[in-house]
C-alpha atoms as a PDB file:
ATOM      1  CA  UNK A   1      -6.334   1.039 -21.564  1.00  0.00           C
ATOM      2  CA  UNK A   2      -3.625   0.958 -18.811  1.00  0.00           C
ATOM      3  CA  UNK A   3      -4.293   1.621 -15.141  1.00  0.00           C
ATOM      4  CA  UNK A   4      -3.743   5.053 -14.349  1.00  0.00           C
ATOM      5  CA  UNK A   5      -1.405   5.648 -11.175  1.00  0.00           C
ATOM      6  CA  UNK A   6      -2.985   6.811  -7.824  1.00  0.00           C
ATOM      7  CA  UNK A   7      -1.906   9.137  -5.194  1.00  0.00           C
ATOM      8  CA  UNK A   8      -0.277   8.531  -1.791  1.00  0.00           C
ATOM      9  CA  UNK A   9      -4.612   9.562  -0.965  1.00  0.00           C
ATOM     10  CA  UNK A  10      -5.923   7.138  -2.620  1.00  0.00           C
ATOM     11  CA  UNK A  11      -3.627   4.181  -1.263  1.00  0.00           C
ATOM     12  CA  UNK A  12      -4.660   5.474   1.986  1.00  0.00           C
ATOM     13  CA  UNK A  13      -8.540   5.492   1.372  1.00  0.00           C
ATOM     14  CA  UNK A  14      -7.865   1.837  -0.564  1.00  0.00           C
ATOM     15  CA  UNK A  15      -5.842   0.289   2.158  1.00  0.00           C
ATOM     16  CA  UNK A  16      -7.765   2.041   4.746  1.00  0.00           C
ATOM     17  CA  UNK A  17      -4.404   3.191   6.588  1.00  0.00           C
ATOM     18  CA  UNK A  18      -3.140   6.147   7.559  1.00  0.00           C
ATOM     19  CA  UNK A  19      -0.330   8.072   5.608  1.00  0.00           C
ATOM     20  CA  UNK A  20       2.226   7.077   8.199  1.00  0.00           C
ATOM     21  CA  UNK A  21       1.501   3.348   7.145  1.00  0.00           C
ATOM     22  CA  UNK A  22       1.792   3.686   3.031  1.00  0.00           C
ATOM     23  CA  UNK A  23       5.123   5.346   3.814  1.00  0.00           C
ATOM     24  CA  UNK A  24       6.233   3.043   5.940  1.00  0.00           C
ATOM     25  CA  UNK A  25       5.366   0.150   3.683  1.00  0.00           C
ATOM     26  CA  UNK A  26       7.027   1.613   0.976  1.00  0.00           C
ATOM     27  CA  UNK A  27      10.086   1.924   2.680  1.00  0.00           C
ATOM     28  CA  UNK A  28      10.204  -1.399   5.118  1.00  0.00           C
ATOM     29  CA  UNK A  29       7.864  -3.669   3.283  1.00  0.00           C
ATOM     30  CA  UNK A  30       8.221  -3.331  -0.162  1.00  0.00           C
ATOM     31  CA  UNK A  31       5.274  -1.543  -1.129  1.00  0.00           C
ATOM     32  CA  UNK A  32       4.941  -1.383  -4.825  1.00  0.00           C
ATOM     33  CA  UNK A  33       4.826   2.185  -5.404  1.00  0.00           C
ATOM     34  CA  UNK A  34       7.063   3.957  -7.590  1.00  0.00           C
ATOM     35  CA  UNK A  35       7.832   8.173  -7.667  1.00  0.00           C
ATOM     36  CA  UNK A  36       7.268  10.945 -10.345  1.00  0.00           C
ATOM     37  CA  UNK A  37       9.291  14.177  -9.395  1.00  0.00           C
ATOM     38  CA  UNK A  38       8.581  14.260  -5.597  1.00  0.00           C
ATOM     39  CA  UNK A  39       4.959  12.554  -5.502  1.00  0.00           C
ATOM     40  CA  UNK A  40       4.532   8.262  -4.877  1.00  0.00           C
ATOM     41  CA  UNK A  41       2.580   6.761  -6.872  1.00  0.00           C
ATOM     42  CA  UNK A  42       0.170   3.540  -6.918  1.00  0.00           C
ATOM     43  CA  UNK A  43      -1.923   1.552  -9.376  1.00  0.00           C
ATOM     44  CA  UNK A  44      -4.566  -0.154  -7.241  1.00  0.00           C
ATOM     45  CA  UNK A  45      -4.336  -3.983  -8.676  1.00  0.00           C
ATOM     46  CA  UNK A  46      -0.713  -3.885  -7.398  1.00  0.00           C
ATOM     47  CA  UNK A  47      -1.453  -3.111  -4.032  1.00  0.00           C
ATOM     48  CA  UNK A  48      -4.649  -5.210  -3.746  1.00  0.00           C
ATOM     49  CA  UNK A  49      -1.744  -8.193  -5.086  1.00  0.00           C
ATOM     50  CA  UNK A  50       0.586  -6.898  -2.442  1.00  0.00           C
ATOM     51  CA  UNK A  51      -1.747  -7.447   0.235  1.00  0.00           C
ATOM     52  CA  UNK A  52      -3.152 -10.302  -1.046  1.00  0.00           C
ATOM     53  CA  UNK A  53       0.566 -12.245  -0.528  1.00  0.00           C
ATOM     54  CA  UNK A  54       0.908 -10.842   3.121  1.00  0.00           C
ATOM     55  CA  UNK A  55       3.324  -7.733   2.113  1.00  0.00           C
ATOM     56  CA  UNK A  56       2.130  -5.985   5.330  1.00  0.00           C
ATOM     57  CA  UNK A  57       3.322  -8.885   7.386  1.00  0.00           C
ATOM     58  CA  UNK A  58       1.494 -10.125  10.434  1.00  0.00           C
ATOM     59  CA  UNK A  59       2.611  -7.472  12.556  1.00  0.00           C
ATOM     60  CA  UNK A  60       0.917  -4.810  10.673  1.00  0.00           C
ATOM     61  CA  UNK A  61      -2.855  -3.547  10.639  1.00  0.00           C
ATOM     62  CA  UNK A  62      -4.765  -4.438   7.291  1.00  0.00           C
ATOM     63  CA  UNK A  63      -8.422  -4.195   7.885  1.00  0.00           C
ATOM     64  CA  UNK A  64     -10.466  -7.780   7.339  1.00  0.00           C
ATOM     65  CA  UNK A  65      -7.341  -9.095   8.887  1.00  0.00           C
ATOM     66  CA  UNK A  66      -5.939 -10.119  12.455  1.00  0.00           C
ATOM     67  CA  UNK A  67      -2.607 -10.208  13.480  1.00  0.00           C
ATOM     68  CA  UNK A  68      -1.064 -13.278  15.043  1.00  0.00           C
ATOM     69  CA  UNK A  69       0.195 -13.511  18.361  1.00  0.00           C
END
């Protein structure tokens, strides 16, 4: 059974960012998402990968993790 695709909600709740943060990372970070009419959508694995390989870079807020200074 495939993964079903999650909303810009749940990548919030899942990341534990705000909404400002999955858009931004979609745009400036390469945050695998991809769109269906007007809405983003996610599948989970992919962003637990993403995060996983330091997509958010160390500037950014990722909870578990510190940024370097």
């Amino acid at each position: 059974m495939a993964e079903p695709s999650e909303s810009v909600k749940d990548a919030m709740n899942h990341l534990g960012v705000a909404k400002d943060s999955v858009y931004r990372w979609i745009e400036a970070k390469g945050l695998p998402a991809h769109r269906v009419s007007r809405l983003w959508k996610f599948k989970l694995s992919d962003l637990d990968e993403w995060v996983r390989a330091g997509g958010a870079g160390d500037d950014d807020e990722i909870p578990g993790r510190t940024a370097k200074k």
